[in-house]
C-alpha atoms as a PDB file:
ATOM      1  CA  UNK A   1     110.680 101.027 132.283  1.00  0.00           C
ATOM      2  CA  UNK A   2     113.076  98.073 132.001  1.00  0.00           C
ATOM      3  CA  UNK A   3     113.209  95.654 129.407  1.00  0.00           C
ATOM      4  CA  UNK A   4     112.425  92.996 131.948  1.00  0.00           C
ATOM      5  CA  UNK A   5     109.185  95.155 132.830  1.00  0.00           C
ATOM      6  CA  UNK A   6     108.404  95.460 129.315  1.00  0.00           C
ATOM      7  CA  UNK A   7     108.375  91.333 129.786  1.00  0.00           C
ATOM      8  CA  UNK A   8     106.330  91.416 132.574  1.00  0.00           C
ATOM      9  CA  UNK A   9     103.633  94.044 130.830  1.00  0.00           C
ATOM     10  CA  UNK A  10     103.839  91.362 127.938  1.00  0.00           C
ATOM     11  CA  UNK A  11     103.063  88.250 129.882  1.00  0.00           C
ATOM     12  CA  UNK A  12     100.376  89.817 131.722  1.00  0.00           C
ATOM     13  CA  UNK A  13      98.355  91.051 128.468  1.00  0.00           C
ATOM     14  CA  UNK A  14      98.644  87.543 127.381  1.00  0.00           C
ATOM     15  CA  UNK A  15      97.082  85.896 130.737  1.00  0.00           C
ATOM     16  CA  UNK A  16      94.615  88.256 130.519  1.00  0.00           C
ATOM     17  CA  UNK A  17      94.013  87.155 126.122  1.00  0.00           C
ATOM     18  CA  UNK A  18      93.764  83.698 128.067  1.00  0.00           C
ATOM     19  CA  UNK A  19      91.271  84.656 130.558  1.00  0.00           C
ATOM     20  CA  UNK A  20      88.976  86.346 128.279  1.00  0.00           C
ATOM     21  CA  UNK A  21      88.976  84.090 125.906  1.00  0.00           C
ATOM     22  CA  UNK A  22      88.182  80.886 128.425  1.00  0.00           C
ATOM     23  CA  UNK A  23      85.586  83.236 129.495  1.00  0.00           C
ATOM     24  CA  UNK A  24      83.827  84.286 126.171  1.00  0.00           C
ATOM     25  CA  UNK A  25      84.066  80.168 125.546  1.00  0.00           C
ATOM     26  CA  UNK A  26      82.306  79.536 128.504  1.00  0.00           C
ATOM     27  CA  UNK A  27      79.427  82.231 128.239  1.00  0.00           C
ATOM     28  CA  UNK A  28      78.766  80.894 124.582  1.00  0.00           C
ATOM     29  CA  UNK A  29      78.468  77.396 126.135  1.00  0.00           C
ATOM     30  CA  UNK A  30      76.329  78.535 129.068  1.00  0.00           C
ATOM     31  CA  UNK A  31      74.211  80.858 126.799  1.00  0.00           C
ATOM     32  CA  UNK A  32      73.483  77.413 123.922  1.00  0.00           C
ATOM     33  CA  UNK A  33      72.623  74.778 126.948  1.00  0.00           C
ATOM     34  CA  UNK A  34      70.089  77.432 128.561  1.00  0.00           C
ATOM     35  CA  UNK A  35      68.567  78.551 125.510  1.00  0.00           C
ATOM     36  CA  UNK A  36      68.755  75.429 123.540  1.00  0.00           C
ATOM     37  CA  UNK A  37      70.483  76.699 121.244  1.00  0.00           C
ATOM     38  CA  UNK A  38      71.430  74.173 118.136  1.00  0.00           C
ATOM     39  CA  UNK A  39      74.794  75.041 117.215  1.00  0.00           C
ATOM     40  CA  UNK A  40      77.802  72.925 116.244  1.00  0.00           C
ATOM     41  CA  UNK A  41      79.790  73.447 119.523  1.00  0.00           C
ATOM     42  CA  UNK A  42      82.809  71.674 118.438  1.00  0.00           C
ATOM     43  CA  UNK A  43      83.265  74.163 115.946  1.00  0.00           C
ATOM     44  CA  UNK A  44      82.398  77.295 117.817  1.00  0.00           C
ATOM     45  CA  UNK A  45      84.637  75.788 120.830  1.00  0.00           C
ATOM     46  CA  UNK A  46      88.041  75.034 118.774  1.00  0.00           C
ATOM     47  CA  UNK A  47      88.662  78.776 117.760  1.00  0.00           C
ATOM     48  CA  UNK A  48      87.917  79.859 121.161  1.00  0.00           C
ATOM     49  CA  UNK A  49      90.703  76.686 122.768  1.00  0.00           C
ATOM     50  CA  UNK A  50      93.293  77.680 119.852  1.00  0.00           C
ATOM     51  CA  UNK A  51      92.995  81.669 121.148  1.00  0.00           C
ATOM     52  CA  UNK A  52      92.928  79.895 124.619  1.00  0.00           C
ATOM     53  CA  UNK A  53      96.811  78.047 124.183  1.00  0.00           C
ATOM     54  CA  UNK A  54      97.821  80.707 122.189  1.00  0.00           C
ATOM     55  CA  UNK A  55      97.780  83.087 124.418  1.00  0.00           C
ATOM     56  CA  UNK A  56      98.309  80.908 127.741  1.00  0.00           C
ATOM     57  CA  UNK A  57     101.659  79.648 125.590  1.00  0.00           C
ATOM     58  CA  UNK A  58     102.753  83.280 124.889  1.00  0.00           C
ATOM     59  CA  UNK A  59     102.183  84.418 128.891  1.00  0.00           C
ATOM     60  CA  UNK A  60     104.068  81.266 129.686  1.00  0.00           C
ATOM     61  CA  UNK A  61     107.296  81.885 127.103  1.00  0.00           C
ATOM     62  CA  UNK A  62     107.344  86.050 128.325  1.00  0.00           C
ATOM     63  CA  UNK A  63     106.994  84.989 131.803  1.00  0.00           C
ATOM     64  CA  UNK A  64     110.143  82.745 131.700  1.00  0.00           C
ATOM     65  CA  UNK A  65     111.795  85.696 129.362  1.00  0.00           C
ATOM     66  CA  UNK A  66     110.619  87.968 132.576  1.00  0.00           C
ATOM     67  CA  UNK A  67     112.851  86.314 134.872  1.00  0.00           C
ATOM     68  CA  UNK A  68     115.527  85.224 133.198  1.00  0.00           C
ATOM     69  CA  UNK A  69     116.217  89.270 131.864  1.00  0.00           C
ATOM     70  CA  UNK A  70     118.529  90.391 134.257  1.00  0.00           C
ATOM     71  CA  UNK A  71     117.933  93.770 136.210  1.00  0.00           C
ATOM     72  CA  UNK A  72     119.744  96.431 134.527  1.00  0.00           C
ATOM     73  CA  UNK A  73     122.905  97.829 135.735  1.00  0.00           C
ATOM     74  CA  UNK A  74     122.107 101.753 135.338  1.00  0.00           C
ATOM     75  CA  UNK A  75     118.500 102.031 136.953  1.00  0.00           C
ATOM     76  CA  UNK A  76     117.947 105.768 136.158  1.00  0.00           C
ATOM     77  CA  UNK A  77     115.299 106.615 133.414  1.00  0.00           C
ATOM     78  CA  UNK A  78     117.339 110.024 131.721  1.00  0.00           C
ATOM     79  CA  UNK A  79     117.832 108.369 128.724  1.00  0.00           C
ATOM     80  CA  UNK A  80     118.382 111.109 125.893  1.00  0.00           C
ATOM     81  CA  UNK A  81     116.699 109.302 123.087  1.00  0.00           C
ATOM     82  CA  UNK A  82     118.231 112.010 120.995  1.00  0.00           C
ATOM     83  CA  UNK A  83     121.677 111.016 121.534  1.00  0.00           C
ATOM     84  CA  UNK A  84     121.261 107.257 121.745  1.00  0.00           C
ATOM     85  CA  UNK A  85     123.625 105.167 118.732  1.00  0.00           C
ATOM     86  CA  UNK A  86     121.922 101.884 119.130  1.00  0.00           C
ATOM     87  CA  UNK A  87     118.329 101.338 119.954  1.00  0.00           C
ATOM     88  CA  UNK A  88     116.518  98.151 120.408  1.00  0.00           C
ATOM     89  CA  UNK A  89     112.909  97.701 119.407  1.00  0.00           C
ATOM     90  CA  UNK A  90     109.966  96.459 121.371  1.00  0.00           C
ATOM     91  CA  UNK A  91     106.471  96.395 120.240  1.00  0.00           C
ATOM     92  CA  UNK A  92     103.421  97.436 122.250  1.00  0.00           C
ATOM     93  CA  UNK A  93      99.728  96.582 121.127  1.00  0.00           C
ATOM     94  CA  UNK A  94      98.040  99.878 119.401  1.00  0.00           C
ATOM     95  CA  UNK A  95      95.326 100.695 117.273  1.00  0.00           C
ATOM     96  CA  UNK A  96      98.014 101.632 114.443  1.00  0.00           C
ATOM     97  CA  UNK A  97     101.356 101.598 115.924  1.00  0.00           C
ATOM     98  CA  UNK A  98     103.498 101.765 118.881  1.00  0.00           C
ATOM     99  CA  UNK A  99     107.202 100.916 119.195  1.00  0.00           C
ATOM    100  CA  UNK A 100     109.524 101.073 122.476  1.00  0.00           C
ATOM    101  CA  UNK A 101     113.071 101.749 122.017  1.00  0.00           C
ATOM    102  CA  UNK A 102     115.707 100.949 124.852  1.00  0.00           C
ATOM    103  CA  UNK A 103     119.093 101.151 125.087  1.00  0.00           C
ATOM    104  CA  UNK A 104     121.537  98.069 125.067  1.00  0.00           C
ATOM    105  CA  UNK A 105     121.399  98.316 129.236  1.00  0.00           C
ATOM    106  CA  UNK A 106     118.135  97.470 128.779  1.00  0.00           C
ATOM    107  CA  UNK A 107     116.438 100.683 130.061  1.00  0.00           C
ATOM    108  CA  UNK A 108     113.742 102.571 127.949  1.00  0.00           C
ATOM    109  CA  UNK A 109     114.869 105.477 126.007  1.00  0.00           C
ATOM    110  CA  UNK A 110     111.313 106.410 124.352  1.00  0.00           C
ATOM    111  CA  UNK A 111     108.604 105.565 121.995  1.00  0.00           C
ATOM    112  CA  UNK A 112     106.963 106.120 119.151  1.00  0.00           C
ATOM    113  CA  UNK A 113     103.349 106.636 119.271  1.00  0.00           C
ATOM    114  CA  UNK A 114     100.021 108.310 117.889  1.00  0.00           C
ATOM    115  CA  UNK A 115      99.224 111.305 119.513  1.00  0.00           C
ATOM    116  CA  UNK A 116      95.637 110.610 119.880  1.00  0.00           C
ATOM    117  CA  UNK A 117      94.342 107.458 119.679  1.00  0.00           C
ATOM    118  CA  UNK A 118      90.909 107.000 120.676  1.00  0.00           C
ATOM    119  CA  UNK A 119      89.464 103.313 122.375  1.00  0.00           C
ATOM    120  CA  UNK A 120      87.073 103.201 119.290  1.00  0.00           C
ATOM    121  CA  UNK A 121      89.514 102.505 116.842  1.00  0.00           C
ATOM    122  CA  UNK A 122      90.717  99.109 118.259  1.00  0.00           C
ATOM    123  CA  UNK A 123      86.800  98.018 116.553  1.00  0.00           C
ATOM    124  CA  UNK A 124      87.490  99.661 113.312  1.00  0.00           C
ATOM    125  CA  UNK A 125      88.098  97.322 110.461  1.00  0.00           C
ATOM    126  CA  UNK A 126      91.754  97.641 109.277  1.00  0.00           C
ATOM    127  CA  UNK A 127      91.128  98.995 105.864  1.00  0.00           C
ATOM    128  CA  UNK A 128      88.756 101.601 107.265  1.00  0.00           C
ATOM    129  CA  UNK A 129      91.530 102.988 109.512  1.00  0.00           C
ATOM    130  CA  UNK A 130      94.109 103.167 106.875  1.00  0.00           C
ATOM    131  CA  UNK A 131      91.882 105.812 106.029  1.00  0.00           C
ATOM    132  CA  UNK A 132      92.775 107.564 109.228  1.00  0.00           C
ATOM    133  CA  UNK A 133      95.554 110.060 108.407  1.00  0.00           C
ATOM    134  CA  UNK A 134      97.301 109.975 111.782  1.00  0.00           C
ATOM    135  CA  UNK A 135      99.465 112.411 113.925  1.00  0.00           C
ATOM    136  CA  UNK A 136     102.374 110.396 115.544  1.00  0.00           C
ATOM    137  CA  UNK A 137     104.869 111.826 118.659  1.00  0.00           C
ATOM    138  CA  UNK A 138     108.032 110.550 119.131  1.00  0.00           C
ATOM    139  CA  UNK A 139     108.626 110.418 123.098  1.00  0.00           C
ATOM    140  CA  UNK A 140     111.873 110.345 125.727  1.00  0.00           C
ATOM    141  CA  UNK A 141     111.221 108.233 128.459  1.00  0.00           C
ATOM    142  CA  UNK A 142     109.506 110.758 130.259  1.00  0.00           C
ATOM    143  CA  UNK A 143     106.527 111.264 128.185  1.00  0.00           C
ATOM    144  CA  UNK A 144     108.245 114.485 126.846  1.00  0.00           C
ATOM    145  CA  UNK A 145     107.314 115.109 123.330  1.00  0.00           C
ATOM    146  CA  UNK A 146     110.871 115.098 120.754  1.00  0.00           C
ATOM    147  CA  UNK A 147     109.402 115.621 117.273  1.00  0.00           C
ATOM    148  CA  UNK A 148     105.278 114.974 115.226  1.00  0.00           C
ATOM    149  CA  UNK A 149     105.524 112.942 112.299  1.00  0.00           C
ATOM    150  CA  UNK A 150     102.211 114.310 110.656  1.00  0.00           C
ATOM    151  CA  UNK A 151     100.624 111.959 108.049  1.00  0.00           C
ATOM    152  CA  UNK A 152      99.497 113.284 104.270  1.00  0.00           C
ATOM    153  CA  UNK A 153      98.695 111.111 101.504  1.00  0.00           C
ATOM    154  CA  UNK A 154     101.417 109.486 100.077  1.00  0.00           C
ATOM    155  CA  UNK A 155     103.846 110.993 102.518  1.00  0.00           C
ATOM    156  CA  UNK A 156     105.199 111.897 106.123  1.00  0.00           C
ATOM    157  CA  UNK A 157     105.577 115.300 108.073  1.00  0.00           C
ATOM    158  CA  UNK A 158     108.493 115.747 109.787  1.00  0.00           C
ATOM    159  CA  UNK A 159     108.079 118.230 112.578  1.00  0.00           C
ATOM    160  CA  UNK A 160     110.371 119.408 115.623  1.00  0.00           C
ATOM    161  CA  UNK A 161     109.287 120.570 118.707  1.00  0.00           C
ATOM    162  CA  UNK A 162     108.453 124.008 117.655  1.00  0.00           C
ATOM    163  CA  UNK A 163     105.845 122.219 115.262  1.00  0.00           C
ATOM    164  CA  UNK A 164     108.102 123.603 112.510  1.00  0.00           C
ATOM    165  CA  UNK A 165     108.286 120.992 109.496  1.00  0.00           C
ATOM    166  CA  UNK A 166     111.992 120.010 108.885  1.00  0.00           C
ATOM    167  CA  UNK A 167     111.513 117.316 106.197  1.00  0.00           C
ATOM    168  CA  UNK A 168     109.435 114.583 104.745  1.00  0.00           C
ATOM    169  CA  UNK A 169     109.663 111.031 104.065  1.00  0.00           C
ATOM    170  CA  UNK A 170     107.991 109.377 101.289  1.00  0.00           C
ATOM    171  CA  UNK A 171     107.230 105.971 101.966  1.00  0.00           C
ATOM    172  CA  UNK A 172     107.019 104.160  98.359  1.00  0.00           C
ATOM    173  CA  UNK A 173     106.187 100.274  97.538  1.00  0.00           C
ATOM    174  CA  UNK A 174     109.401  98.216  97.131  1.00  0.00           C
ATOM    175  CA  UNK A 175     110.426  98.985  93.601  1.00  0.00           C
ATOM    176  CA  UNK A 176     114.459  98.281  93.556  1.00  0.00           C
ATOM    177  CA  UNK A 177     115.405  97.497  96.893  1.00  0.00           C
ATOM    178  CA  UNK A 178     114.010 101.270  97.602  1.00  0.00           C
ATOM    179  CA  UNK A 179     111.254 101.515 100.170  1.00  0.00           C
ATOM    180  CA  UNK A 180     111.214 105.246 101.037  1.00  0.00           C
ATOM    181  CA  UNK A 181     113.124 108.175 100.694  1.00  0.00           C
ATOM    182  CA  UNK A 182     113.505 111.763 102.496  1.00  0.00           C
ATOM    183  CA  UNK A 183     113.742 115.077 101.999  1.00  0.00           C
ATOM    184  CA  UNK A 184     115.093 117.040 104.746  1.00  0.00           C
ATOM    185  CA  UNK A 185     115.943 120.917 105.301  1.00  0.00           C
ATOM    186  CA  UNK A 186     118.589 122.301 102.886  1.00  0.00           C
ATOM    187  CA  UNK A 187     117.537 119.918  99.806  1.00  0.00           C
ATOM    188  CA  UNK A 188     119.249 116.815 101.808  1.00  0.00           C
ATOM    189  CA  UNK A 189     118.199 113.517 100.858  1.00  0.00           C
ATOM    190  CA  UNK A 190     117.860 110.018 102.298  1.00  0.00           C
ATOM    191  CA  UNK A 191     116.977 106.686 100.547  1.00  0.00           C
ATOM    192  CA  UNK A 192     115.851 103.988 102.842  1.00  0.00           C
ATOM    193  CA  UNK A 193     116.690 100.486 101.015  1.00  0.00           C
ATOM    194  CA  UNK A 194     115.956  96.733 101.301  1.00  0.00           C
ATOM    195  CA  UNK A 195     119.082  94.857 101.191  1.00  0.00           C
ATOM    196  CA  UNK A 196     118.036  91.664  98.581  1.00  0.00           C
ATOM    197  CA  UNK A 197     116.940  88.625 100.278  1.00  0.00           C
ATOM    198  CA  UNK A 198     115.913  89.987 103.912  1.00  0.00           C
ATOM    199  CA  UNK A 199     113.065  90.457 105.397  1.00  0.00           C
ATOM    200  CA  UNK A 200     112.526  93.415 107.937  1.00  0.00           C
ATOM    201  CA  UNK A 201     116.229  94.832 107.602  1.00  0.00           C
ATOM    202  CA  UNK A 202     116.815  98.686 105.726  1.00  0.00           C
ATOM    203  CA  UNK A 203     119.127 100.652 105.355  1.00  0.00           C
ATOM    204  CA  UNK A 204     119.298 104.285 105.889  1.00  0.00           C
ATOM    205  CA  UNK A 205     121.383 105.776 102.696  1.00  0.00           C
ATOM    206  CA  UNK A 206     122.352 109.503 102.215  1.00  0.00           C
ATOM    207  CA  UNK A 207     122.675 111.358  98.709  1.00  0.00           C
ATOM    208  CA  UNK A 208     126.830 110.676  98.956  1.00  0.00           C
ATOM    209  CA  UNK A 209     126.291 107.047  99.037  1.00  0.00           C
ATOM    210  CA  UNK A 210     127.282 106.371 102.772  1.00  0.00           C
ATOM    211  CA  UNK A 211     124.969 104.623 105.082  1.00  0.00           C
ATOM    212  CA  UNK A 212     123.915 106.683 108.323  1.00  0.00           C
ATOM    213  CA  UNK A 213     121.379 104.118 109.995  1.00  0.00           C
ATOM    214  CA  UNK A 214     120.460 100.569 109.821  1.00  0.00           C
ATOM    215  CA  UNK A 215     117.743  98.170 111.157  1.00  0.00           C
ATOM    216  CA  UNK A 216     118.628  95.130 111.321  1.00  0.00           C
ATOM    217  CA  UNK A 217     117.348  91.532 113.084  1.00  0.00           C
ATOM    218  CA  UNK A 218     118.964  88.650 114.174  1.00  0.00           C
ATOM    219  CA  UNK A 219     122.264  90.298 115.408  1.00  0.00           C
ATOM    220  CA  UNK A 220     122.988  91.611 118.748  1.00  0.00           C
ATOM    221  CA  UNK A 221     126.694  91.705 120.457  1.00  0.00           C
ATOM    222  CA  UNK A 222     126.791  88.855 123.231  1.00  0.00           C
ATOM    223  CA  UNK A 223     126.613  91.411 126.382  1.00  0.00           C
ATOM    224  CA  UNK A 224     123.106  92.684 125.558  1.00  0.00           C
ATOM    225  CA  UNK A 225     121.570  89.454 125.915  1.00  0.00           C
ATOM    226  CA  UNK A 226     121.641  89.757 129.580  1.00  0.00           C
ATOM    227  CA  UNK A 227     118.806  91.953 129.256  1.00  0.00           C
ATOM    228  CA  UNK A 228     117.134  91.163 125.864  1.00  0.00           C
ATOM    229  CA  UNK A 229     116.308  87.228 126.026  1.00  0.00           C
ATOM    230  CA  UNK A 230     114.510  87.497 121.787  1.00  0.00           C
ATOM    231  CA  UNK A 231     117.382  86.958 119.179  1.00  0.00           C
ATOM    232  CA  UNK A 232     114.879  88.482 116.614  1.00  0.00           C
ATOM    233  CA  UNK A 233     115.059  91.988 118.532  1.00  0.00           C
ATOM    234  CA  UNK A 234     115.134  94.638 115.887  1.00  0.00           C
ATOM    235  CA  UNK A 235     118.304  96.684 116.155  1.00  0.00           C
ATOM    236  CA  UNK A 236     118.530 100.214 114.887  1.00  0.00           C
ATOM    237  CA  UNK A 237     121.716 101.971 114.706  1.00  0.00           C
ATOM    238  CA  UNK A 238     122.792 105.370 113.943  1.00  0.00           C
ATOM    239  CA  UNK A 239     126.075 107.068 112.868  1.00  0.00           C
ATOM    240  CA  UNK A 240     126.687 109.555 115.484  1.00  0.00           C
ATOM    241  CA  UNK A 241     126.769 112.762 113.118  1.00  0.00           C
ATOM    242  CA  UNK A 242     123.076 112.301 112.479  1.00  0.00           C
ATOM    243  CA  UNK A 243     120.968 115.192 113.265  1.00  0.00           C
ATOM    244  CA  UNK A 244     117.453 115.760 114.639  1.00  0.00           C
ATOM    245  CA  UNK A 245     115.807 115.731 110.852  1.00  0.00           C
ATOM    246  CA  UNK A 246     118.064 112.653 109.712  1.00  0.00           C
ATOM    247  CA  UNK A 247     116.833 110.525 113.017  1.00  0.00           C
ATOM    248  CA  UNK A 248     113.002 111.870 112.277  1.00  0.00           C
ATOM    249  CA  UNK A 249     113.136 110.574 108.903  1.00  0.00           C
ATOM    250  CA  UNK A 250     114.153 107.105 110.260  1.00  0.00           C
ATOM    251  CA  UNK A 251     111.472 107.290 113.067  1.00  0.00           C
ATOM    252  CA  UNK A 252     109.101 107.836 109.921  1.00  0.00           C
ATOM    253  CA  UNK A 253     110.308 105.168 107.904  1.00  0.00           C
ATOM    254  CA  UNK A 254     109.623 102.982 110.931  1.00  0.00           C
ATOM    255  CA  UNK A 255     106.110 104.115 111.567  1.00  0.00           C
ATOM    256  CA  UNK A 256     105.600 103.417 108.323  1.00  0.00           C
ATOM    257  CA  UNK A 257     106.877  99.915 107.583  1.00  0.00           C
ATOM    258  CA  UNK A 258     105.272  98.874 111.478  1.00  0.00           C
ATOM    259  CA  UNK A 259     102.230 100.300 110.809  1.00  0.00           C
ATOM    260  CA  UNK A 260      99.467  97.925 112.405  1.00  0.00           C
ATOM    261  CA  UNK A 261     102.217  95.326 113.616  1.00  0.00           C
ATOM    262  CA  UNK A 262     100.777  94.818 116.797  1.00  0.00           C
ATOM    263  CA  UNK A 263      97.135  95.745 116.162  1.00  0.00           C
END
């Protein structure tokens, strides 16, 4: 997948918000004039014509995003998420969470996603499925499966492909700039922090003080915006000598603070 497909996907969902929701209107209108029902239709109609724009407006601005996202240069899907510095972030609708990362070409390098997640749970009330410990796989762009972050109360699983835990991650509320913190295989640790005065932008700090990963929004070198047409496009960038546990523990923190983002 391309980032310009990933447009396309987008705008489609949206026509299809539009559609349903014109439709629902409509069967609520039919259903009151053949029963006789007496119900204030103005205000059963509004909700359903804001849902209506709101969704028609959103197929409309991915659409135009769609075609103005150039076709990638490198059209070959063997993207080692692994071994990828700088990631940009995409968000898919899920019951919990889902997150696309691609690479500054604009190709797909792999997701992050639950392992099982059955159609019932779209109808669950949020604070119900909170209650839902969940088992999240972190995929290449083949659907292979890279690492399980297993949720416990209060904290993260980090496991590798031999199901072998190799850390966990602690997400914590935001006391001090601090929002998480790991600990990985040989008594290594890693802070995640808030830099003051930002919204959705961490960074990833290890026990010596340097930083080894950041997310950040709002910044993205001039050349990538051939493919990625949002300024606001997370960004999430590792140094290079970060291992397999190191990048899980980032992939956690993420599950974590995008939890429901997209529900």
């Amino acid at each position: 997948m391309s980032i310009q497909q990933y447009y396309q996907q987008t705008a489609h969902i949206s026509l299809n918000g539009s559609i349903i929701s014109a439709g629902l209107l409509t069967i609520i209108l039919a259903a009151s004039m053949l029963f006789s029902w007496n119900i204030p239709l103005f205000l059963v109609a509004v909700p359903f014509l804001f849902l209506v724009f709101l969704h028609y407006n959103r197929f409309i601005l991915y659409k135009k995003k769609s075609e103005e996202s150039a076709e990638t240069f490198h059209l070959y899907n063997d993207k080692q998420l692994f071994e990828q510095n700088n990631l940009l972030i995409a968000f898919a609708p899920a019951p919990a969470v889902r997150l696309l990362f691609f690479t500054p070409d604009g190709m797909m390098a792999g997701e992050l996603r639950e392992l099982n997640a059955g159609s019932y749970r779209w109808f669950i009330p949020y604070f119900l499925d909170k209650r839902i410990k969940k088992q999240i796989g972190i995929y290449d762009s083949e659907g292979n499966l890279h690492g399980k972050l297993k949720q416990e109360p209060n904290r993260f699983k980090l496991l590798n492909t031999q199901n072998e835990v190799i850390g966990i991650f602690f997400p914590k509320k935001n006391k001090g700039g601090t929002v998480g913190s790991a600990v990985l295989s040989g008594e290594r640790k890693l802070e995640v922090e808030k830099p003051p005065g930002t919204m959705r932008e961490f960074k990833f700090i290890r026990e010596d003080g340097n930083t080894t990963a950041r997310l950040q929004k709002g910044w993205m070198p001039l050349e990538w915006t051939r493919f990625f047409k949002e300024a606001s496009t997370p960004v999430l960038s590792f140094d290079y000598t970060m291992g397999e546990a190191e990048r899980l523990a980032v992939f956690a923190a993420l599950a974590s603070l995008y939890m429901y983002y997209d529900h």
